[in-house]
Protein backbone atom coordinates (compact mmCIF):
# COMPACT_ATOMS: atom_id res chain seq x y z
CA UNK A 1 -58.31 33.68 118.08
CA UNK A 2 -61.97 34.01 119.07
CA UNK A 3 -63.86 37.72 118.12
CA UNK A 4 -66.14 38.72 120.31
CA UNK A 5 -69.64 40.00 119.27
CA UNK A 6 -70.61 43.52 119.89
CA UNK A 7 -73.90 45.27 119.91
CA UNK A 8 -76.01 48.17 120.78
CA UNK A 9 -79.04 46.14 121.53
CA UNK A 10 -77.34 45.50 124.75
CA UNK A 11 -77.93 48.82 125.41
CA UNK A 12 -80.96 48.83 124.13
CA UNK A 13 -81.98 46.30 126.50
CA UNK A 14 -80.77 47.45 129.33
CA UNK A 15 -82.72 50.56 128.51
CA UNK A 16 -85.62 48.29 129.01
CA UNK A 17 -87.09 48.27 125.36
CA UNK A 18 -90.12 50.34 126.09
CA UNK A 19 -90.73 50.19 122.09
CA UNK A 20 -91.84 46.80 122.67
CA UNK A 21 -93.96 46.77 125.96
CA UNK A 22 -96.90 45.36 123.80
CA UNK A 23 -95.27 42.15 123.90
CA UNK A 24 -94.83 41.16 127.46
CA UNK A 25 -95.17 37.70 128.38
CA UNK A 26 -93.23 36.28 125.33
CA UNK A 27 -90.91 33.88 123.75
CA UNK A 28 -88.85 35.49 121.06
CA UNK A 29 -86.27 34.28 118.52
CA UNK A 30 -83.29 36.64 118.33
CA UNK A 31 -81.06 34.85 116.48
CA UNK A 32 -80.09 31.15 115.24
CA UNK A 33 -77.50 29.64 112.76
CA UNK A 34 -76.39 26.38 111.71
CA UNK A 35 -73.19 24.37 111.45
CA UNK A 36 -73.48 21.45 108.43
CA UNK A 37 -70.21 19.96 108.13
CA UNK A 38 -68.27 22.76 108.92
CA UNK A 39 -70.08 25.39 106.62
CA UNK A 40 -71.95 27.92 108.74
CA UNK A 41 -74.93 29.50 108.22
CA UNK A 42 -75.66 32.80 110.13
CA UNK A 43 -79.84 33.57 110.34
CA UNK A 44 -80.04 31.59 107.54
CA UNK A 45 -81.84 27.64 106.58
CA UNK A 46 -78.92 25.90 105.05
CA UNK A 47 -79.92 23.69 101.98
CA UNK A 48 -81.39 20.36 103.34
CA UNK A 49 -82.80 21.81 106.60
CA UNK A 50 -86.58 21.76 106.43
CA UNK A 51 -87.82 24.36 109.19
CA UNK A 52 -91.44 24.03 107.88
CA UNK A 53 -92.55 23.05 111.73
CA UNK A 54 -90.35 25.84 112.98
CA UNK A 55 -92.43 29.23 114.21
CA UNK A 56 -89.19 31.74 113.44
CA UNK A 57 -91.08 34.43 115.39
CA UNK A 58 -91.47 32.30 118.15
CA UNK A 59 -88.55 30.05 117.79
CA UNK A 60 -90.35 26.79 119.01
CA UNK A 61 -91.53 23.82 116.42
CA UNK A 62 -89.65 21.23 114.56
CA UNK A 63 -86.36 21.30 112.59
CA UNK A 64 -85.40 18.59 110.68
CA UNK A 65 -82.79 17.56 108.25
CA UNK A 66 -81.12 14.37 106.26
CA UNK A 67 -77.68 14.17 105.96
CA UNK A 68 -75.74 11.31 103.68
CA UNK A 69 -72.17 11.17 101.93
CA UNK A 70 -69.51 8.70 103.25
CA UNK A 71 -67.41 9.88 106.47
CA UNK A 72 -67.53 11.87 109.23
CA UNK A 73 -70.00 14.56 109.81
CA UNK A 74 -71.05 16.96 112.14
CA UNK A 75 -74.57 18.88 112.45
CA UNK A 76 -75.65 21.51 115.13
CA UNK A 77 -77.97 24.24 116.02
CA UNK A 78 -77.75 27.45 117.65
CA UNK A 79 -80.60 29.37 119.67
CA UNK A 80 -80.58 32.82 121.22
CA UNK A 81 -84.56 32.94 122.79
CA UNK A 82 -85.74 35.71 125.17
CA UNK A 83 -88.84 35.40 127.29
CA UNK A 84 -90.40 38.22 128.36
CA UNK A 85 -87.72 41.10 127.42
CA UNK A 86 -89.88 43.33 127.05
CA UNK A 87 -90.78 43.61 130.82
CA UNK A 88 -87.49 42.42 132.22
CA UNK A 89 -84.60 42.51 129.72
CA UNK A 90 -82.49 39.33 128.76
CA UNK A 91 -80.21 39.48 131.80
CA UNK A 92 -82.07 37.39 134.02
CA UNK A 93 -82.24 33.69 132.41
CA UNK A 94 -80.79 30.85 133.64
CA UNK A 95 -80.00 27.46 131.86
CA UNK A 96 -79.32 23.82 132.83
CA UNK A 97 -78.37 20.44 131.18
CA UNK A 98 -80.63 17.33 131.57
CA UNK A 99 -80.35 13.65 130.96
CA UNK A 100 -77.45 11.49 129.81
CA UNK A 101 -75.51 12.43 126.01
CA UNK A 102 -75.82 9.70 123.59
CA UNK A 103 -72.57 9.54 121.70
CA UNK A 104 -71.03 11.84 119.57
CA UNK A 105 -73.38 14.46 121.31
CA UNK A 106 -72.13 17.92 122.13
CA UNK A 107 -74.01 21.20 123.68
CA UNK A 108 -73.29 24.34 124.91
CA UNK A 109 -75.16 26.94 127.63
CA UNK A 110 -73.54 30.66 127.14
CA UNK A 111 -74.06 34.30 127.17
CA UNK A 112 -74.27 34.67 123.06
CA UNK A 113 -71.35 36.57 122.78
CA UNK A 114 -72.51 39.80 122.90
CA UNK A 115 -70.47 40.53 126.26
CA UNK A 116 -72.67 40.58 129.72
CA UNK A 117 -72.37 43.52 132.06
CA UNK A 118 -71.17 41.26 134.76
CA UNK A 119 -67.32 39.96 135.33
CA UNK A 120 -66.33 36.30 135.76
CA UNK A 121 -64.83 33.93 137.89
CA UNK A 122 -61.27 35.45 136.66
CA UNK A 123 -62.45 38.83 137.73
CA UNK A 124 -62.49 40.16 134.03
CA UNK A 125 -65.45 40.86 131.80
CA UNK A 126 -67.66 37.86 130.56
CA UNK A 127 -68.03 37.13 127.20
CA UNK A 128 -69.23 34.28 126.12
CA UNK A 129 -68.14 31.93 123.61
CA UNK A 130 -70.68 29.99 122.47
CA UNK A 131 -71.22 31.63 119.25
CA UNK A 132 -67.89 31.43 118.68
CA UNK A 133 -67.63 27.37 119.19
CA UNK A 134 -70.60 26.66 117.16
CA UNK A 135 -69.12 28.68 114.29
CA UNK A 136 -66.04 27.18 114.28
CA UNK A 137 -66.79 23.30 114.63
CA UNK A 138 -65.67 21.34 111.54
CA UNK A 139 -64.63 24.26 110.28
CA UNK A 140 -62.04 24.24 107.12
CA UNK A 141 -59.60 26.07 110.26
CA UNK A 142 -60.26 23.01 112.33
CA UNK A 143 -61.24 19.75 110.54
CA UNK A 144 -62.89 17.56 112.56
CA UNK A 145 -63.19 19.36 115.93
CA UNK A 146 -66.40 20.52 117.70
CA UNK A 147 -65.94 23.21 120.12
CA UNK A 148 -69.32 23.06 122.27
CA UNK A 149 -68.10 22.66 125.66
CA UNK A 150 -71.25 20.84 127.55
CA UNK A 151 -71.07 23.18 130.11
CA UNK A 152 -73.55 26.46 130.98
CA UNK A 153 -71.77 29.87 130.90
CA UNK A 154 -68.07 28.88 130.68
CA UNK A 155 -65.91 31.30 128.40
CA UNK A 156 -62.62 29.29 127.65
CA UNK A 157 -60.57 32.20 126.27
CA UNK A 158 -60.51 33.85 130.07
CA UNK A 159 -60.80 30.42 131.73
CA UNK A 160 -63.41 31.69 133.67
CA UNK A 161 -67.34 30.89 134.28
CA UNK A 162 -70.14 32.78 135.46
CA UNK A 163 -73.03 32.72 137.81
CA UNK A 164 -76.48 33.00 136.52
CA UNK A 165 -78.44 34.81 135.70
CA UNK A 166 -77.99 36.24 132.67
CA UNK A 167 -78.79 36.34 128.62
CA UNK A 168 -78.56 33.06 127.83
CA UNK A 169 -78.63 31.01 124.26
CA UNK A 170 -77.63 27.42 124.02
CA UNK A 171 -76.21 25.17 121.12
CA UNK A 172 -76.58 21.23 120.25
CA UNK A 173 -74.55 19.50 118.08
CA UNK A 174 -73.52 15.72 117.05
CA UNK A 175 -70.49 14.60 115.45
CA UNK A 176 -71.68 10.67 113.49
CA UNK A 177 -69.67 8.74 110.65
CA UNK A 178 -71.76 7.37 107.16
CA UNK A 179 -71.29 4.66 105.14
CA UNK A 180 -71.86 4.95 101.47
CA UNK A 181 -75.23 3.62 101.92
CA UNK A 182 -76.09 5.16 104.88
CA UNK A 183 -78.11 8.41 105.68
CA UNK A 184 -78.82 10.31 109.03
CA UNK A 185 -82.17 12.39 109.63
CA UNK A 186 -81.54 15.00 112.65
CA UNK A 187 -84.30 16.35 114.49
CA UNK A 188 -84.14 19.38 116.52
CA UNK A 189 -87.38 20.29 119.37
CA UNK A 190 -87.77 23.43 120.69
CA UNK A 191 -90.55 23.60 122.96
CA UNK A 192 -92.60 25.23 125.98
CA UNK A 193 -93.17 21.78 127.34
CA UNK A 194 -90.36 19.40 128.75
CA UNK A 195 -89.31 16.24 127.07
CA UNK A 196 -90.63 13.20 128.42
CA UNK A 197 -87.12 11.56 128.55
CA UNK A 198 -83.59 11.81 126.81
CA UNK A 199 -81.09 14.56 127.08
CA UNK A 200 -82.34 18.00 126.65
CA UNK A 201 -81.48 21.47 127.73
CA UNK A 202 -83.96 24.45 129.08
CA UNK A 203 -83.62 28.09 129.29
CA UNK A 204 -85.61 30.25 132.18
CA UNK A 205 -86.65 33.72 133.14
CA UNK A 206 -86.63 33.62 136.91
CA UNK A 207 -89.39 36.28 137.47
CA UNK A 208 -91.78 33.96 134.13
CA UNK A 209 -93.42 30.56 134.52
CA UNK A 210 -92.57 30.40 130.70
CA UNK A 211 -89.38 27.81 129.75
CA UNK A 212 -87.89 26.65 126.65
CA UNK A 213 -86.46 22.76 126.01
CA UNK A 214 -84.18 22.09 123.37
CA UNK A 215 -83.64 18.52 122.70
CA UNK A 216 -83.14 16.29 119.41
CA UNK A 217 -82.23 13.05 118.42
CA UNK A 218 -80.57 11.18 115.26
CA UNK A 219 -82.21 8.24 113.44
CA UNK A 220 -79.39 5.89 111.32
CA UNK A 221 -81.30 4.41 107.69
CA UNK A 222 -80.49 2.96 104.48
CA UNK A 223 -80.96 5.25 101.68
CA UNK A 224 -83.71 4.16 100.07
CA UNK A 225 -83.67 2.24 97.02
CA UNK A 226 -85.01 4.05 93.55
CA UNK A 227 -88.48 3.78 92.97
CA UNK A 228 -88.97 0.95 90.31
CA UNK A 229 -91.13 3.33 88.18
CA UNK A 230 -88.19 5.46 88.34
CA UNK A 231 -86.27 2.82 87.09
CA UNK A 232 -88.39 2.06 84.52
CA UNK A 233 -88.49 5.90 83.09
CA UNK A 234 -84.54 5.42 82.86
CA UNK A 235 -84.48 2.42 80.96
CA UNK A 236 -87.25 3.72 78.76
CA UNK A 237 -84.69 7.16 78.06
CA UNK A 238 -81.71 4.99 77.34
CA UNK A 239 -84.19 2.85 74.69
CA UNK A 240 -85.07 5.73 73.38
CA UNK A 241 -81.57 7.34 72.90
CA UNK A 242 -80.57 4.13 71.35
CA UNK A 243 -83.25 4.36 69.00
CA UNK A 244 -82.66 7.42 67.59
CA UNK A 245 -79.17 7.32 67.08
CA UNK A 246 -80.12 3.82 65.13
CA UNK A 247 -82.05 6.04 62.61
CA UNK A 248 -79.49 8.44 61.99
CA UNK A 249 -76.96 5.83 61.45
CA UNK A 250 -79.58 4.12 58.46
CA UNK A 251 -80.63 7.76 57.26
């Protein structure tokens, strides 16, 4: 069953975070994690992600990583942004799908699971489960399923959606299949400026021209032969091994 994230910095927020008031007109990164094949990775760069593009203040660059092994795989990224908190709290974002998935795509739009002070469609309080899904997919508790629900504040456990505005963080994922000779390299965007074209998702502060646009794509490749030098510096170890056990056999 899905547990629901609690915090005081809802409450701190609400209180309209007048220790930060230097920092109006913002994008901030409150929180991110990672799903690699099941194993998830809370504020942390899992092994093989390279986030050396990636402002983690800011939350906008380039994320990339390469994934090989035979089979099935999944990869996706998780986002919890603010713009301008400081001057109007995170309850007052709004969120919207673009574009046409490409296969094995999956995303998510959601209040990040803290809870929202606002009731649902069902009349009960919202809590979104976005956090929850993300965590979850491929997990060793469910091989093989991904539990984004392309869909922008929809909480599944209540069966019940609700109308922006609110906080908002949103979630990308793909499910793909390797062969043994086969790697994948992921690349995740997070930007101020809108794609040009493919499926993306935004995030926006209705009282801030500021927006964020979260899109990425997959790119299929051979894994790349050894370098013949490489090669070379192998056979030269085995001659060498060779060699030496040679002299202790005549010694």
């Amino acid at each position: 069953m899905m547990k629901r994230r609690f915090s005081a910095w809802i409450l701190a927020s609400v209180l309209g975070l007048t220790a930060f008031s230097a920092h109006a007109g913002t994008i901030d990164l409150k929180d991110f994690a990672f799903n690699v094949d099941g194993t998830f990775s809370a504020a942390a760069v899992p092994a093989g992600v390279d986030v050396s593009a990636f402002n983690m203040t800011t939350g906008l660059g380039i994320i990339t990583a390469t994934i090989t092994g035979t089979g099935d795989h999944f990869f996706g990224g998780w986002f919890d942004h603010e713009i301008d908190q400081a001057i109007n709290t995170p309850f007052n974002e709004t969120g919207a799908a673009h574009g046409v998935l490409v296969a094995g795509q999956s995303w998510e739009i959601d209040e990040p699971g803290f809870g929202s002070s606002n009731n649902g469609s069902a009349g009960v309080p919202y809590f979104g489960d976005i956090y929850w899904n993300i965590e979850n997919s491929y997990s060793p508790s469910y091989p093989g399923e991904v539990f984004l629900d392309d869909q922008v504040f929809y909480d599944w456990v209540d069966d019940q959606i609700l109308t922006p505005p609110d906080d908002v963080s949103m979630a990308m994922g793909w499910e793909f299949t390797l062969a043994d000779t086969e790697q994948m390299l992921i690349e995740l965007v997070l930007s101020d400026t809108a794609p040009l074209s493919g499926f993306y998702l935004s995030q926006s502060d209705d009282t801030s021209p500021d927006q964020i646009f979260f899109s990425g794509s997959l790119i299929r490749s051979s894994i790349p032969a050894p370098e013949p030098s490489a090669l070379l510096l192998f056979g030269a170890g085995l001659l060498g091994l060779g060699s030496i056990r040679r002299r202790k056999h005549t010694a």
